[in-house]
C-alpha atoms as a PDB file:
ATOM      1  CA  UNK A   1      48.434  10.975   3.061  1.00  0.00           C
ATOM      2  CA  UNK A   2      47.750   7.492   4.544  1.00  0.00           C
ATOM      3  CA  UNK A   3      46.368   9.453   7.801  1.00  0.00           C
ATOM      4  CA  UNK A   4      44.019  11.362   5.554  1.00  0.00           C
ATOM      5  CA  UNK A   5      42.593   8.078   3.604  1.00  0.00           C
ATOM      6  CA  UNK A   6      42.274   6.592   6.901  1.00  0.00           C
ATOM      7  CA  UNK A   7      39.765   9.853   8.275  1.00  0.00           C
ATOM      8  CA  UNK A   8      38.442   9.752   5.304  1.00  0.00           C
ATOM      9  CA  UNK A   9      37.293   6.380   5.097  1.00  0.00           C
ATOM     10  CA  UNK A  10      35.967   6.235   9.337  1.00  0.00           C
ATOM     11  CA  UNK A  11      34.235   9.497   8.452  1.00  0.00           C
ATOM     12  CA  UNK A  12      32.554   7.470   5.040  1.00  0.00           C
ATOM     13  CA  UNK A  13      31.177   4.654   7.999  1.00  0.00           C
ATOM     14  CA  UNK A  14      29.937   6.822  10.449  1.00  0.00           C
ATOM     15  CA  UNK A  15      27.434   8.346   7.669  1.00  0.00           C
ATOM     16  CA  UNK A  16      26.714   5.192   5.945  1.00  0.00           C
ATOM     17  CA  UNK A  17      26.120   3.232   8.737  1.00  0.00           C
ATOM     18  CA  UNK A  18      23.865   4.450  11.451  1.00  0.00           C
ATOM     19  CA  UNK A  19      23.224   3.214  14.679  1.00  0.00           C
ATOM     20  CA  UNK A  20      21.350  -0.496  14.522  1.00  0.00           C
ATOM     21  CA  UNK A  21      19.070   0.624  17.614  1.00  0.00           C
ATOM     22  CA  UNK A  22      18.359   3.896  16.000  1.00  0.00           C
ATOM     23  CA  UNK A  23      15.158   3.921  14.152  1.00  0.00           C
ATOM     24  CA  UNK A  24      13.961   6.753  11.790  1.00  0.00           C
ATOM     25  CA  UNK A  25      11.234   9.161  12.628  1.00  0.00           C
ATOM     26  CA  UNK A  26       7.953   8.368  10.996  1.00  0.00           C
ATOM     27  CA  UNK A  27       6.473  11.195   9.247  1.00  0.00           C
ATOM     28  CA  UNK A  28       3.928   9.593   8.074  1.00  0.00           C
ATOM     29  CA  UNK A  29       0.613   9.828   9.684  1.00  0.00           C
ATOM     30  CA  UNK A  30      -1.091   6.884   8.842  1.00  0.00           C
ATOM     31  CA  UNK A  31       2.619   4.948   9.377  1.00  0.00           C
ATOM     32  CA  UNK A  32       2.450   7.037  13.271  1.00  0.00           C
ATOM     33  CA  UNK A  33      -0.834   5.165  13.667  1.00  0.00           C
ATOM     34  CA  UNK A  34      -0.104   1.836  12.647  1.00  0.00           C
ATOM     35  CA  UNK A  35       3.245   2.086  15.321  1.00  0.00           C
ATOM     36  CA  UNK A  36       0.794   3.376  17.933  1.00  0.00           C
ATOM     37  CA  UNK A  37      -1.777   0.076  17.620  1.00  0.00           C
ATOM     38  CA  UNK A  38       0.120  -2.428  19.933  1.00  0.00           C
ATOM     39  CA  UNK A  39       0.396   0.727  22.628  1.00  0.00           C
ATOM     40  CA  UNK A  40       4.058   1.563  22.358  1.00  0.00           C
ATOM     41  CA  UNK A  41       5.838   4.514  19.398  1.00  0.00           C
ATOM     42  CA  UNK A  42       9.004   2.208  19.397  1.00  0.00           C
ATOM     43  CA  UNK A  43       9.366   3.113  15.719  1.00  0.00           C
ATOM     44  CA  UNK A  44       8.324  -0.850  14.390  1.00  0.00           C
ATOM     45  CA  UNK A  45       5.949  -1.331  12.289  1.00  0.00           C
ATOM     46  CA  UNK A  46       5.476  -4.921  11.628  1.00  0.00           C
ATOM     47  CA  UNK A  47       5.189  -6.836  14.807  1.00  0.00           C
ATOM     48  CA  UNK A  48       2.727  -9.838  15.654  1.00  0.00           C
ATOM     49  CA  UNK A  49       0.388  -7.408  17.933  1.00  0.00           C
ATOM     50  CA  UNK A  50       0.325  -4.597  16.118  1.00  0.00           C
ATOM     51  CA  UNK A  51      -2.479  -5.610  13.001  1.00  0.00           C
ATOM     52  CA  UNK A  52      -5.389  -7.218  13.788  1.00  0.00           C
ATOM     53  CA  UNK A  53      -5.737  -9.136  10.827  1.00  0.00           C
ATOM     54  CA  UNK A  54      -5.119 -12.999  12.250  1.00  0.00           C
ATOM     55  CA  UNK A  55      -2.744 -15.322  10.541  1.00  0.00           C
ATOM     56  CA  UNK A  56      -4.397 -18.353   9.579  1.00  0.00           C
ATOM     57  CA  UNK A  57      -1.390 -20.851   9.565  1.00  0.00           C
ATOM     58  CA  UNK A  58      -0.928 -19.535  13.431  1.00  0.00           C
ATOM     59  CA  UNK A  59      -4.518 -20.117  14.264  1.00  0.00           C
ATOM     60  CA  UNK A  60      -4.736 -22.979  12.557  1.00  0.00           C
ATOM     61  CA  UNK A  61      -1.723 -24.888  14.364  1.00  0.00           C
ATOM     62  CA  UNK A  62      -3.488 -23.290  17.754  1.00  0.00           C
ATOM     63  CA  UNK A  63      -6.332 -26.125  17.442  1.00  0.00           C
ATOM     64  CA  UNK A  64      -4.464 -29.022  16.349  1.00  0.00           C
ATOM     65  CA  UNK A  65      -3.774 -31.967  18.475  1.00  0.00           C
ATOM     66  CA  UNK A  66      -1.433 -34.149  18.585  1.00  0.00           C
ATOM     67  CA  UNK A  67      -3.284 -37.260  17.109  1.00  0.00           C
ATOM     68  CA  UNK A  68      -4.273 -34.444  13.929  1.00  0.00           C
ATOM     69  CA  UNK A  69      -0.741 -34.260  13.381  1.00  0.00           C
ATOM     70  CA  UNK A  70      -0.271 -37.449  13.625  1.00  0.00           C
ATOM     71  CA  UNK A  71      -2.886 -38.333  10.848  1.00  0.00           C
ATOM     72  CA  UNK A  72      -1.001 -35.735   8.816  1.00  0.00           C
ATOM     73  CA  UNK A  73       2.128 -37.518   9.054  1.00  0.00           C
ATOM     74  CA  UNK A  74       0.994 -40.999   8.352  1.00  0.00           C
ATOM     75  CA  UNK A  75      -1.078 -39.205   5.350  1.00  0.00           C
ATOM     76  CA  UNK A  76       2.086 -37.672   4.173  1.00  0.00           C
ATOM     77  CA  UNK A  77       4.367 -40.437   3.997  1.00  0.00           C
ATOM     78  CA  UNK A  78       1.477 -42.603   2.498  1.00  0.00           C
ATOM     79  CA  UNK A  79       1.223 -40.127  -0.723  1.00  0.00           C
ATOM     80  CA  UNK A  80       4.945 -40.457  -0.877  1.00  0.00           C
ATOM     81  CA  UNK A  81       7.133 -42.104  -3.714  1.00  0.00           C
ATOM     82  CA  UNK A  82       9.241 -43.616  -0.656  1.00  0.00           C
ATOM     83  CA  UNK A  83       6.273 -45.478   0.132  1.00  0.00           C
ATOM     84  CA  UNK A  84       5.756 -47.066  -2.643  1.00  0.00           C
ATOM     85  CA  UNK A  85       9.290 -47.920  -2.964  1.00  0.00           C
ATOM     86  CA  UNK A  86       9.020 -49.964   0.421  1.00  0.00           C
ATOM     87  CA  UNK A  87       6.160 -51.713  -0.277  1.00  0.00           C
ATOM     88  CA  UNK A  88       7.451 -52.739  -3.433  1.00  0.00           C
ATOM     89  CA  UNK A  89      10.691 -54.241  -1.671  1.00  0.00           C
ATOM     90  CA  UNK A  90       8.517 -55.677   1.564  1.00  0.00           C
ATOM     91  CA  UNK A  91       6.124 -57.032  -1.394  1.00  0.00           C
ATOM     92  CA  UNK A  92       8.888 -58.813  -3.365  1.00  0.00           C
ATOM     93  CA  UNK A  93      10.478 -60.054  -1.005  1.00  0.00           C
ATOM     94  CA  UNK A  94       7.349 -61.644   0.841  1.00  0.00           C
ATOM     95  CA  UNK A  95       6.913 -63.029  -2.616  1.00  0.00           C
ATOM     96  CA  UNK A  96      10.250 -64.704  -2.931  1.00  0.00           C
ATOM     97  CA  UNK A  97      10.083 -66.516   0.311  1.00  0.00           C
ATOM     98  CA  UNK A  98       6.420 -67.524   0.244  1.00  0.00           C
ATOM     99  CA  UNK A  99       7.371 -68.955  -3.426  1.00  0.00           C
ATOM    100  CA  UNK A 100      10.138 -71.511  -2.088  1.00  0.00           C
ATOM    101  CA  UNK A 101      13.314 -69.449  -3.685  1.00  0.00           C
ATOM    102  CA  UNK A 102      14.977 -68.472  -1.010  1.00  0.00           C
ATOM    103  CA  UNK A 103      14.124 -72.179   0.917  1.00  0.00           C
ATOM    104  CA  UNK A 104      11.251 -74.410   0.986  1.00  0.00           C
ATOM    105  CA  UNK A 105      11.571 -74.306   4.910  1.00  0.00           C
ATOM    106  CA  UNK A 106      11.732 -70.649   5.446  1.00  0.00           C
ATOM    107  CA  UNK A 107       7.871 -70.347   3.709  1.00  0.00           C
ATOM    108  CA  UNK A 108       5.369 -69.186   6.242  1.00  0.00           C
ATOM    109  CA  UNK A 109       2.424 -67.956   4.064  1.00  0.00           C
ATOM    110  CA  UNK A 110       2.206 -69.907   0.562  1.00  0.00           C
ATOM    111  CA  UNK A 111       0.601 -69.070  -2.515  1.00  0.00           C
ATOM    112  CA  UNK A 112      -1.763 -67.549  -2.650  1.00  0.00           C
ATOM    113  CA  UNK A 113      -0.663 -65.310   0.446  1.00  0.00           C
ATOM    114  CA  UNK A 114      -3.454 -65.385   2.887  1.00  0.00           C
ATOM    115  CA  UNK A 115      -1.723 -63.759   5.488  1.00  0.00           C
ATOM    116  CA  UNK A 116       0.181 -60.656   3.012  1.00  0.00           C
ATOM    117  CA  UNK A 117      -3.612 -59.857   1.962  1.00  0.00           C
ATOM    118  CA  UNK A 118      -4.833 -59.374   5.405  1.00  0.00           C
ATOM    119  CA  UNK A 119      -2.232 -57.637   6.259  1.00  0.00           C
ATOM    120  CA  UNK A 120      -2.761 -55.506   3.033  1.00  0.00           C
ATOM    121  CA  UNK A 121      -6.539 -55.101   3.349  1.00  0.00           C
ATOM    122  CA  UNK A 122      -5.587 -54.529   7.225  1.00  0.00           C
ATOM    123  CA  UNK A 123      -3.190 -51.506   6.060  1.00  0.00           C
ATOM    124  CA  UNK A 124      -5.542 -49.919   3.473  1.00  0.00           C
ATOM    125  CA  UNK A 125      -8.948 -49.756   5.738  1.00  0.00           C
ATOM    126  CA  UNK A 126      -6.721 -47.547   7.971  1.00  0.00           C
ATOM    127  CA  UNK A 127      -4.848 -45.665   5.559  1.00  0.00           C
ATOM    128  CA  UNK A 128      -8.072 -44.647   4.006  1.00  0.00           C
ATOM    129  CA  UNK A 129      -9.401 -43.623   7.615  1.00  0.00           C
ATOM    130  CA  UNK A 130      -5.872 -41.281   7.831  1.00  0.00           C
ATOM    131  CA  UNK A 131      -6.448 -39.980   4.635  1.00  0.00           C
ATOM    132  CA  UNK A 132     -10.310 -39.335   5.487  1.00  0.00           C
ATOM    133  CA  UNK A 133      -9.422 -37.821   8.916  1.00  0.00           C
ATOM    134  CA  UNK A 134      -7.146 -35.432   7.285  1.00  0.00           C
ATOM    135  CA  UNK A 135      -9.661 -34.241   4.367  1.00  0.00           C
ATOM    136  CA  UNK A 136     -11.969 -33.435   6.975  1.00  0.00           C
ATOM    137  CA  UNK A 137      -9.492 -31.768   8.875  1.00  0.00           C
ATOM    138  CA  UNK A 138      -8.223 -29.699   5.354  1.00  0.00           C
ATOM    139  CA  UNK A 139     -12.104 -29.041   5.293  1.00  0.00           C
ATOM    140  CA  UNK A 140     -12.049 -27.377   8.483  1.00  0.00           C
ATOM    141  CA  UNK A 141      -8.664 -25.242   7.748  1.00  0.00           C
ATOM    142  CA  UNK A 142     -10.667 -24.267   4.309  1.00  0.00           C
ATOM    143  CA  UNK A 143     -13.215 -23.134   6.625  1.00  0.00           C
ATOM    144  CA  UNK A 144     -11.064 -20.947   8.751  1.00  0.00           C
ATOM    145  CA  UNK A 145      -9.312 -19.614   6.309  1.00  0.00           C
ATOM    146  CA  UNK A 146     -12.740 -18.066   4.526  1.00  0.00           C
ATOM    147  CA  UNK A 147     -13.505 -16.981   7.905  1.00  0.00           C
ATOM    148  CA  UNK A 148     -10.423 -15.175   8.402  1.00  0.00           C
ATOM    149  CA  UNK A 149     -10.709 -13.838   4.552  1.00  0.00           C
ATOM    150  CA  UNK A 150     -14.343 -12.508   5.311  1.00  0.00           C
ATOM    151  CA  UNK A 151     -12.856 -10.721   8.337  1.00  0.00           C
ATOM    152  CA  UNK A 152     -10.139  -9.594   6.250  1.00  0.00           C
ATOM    153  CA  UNK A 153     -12.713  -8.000   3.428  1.00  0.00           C
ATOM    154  CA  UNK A 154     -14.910  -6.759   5.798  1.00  0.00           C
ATOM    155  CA  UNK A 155     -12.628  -5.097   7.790  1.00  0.00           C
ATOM    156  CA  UNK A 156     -11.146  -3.462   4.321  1.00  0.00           C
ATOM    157  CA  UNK A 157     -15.028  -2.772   3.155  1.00  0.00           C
ATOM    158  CA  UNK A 158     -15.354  -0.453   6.350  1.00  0.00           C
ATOM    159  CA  UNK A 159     -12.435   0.979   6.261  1.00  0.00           C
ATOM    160  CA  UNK A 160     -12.700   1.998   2.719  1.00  0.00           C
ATOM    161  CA  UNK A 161     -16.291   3.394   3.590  1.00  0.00           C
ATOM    162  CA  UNK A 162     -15.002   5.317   6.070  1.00  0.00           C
ATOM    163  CA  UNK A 163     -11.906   7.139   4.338  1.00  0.00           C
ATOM    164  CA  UNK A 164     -14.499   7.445   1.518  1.00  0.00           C
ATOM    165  CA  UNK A 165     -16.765   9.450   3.556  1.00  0.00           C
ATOM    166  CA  UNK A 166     -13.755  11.417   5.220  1.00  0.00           C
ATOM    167  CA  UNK A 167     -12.841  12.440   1.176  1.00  0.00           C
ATOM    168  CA  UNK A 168     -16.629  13.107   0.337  1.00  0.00           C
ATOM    169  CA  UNK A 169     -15.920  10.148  -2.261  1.00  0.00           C
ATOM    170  CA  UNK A 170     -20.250   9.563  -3.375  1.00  0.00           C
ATOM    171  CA  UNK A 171     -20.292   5.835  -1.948  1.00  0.00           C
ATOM    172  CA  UNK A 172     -23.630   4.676  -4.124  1.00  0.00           C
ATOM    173  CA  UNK A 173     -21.486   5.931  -7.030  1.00  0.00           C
ATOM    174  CA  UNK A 174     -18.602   3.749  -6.269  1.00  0.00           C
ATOM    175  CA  UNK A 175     -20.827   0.868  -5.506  1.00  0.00           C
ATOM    176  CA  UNK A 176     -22.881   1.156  -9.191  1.00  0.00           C
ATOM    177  CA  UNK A 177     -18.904   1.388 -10.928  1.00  0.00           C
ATOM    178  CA  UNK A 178     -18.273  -2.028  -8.714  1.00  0.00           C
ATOM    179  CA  UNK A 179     -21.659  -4.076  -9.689  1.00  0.00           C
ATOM    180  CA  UNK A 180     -21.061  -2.632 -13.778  1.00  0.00           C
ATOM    181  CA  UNK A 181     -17.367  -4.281 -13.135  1.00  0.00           C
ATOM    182  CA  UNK A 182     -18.486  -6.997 -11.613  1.00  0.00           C
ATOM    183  CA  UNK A 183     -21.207  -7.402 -14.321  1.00  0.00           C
ATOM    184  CA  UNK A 184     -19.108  -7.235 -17.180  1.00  0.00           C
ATOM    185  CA  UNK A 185     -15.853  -9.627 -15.697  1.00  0.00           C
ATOM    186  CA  UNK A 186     -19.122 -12.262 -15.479  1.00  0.00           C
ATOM    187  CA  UNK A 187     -20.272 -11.322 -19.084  1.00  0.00           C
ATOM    188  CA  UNK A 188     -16.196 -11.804 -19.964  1.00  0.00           C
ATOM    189  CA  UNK A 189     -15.911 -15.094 -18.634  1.00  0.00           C
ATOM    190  CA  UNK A 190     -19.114 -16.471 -19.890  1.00  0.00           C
ATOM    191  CA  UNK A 191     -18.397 -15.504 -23.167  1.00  0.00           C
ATOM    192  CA  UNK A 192     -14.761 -17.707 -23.314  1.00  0.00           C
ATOM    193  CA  UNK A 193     -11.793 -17.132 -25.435  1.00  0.00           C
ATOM    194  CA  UNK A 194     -12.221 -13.743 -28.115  1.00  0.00           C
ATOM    195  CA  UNK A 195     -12.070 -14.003 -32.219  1.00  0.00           C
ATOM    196  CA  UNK A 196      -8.594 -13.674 -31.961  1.00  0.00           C
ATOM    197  CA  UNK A 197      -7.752 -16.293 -29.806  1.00  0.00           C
ATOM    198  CA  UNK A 198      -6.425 -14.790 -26.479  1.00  0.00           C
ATOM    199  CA  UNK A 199      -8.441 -15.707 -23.007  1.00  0.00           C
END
């Protein structure tokens, strides 16, 4: 009996649990074609060669330097809560001394803090230059990414045309249903929320 549950139960692995290198046939033709684009039929679909479609984040961190990431950094910890909380410490405490209660002899920039609002205008003509550097930089990412989007929909557009053409699908047809659609979301939107209230 316990020899039997045993077979039983290494016969109930074997099926459920194939082989990990073992990868099943694609049938598929347009699946056989996508595992043919990076020049081997290993089975794999999704690989990093095998679509051309780029991926922005990739390209993107391709052209950054290290003084852009740097600008990033000191932008990102400037928009942070934690940096506020310092300068509200550094602040106070700047205050205390320069104000005699810690120890007249210990004050090094009296009221009405000279030296703190240097130091402060100092801090916030380069801050803004960070956070100026990095807009421009988010400009230039914006950019790439509608670059890579238009590459995207183009490439879709000819495809499309192409399997339409292949199906003897009429393409002016589907082009006067796409400007009516088009027509009518921009009549929708124009004309705001309905009677009844919904958007």
């Amino acid at each position: 009996m316990l020899v039997d549950v045993v077979r039983l139960a290494t016969v109930t692995d074997s099926v459920a649990t194939p082989p990990a290198a073992a990868h099943s046939p694609l049938t598929c033709k347009a699946c056989q074609a996508i595992d043919a684009m990076d020049g081997s039929t290993d089975g794999q679909l999704f690989s990093q060669d095998k679509f051309h479609v780029r991926n922005e984040k990739n390209a993107w961190q391709k052209v950054l330097l290290t003084q852009d990431r740097v600008a990033d950094q000191v932008t990102t910890f400037a928009g942070s809560l934690k940096f506020v909380y310092l300068h509200s410490v550094w602040f106070g405490i700047w205050i205390l001394v320069n104000v005699g209660l810690v120890g007249v002899g210990v004050k090094f920039d009296p009221f009405p803090f000279g030296l703190l609002t240097m130091i402060v205008s100092l801090e916030a003509i380069f801050l803004s230059t960070f956070v100026m550097v990095s807009q421009n930089r988010q400009a230039k990412r914006a950019d790439l990414r509608s670059q890579l989007d238009f590459e995207t929909n183009l490439r879709a557009e000819i495809w499309a045309i192409h399997i339409g053409a292949a199906l003897s699908i009429n393409h002016d047809h589907v082009e006067d249903v796409v400007r009516q659609a088009i027509a009518a979301s921009a009549e929708d939107g124009d004309s705001g929320p309905t009677s009844n209230g919904s958007i």
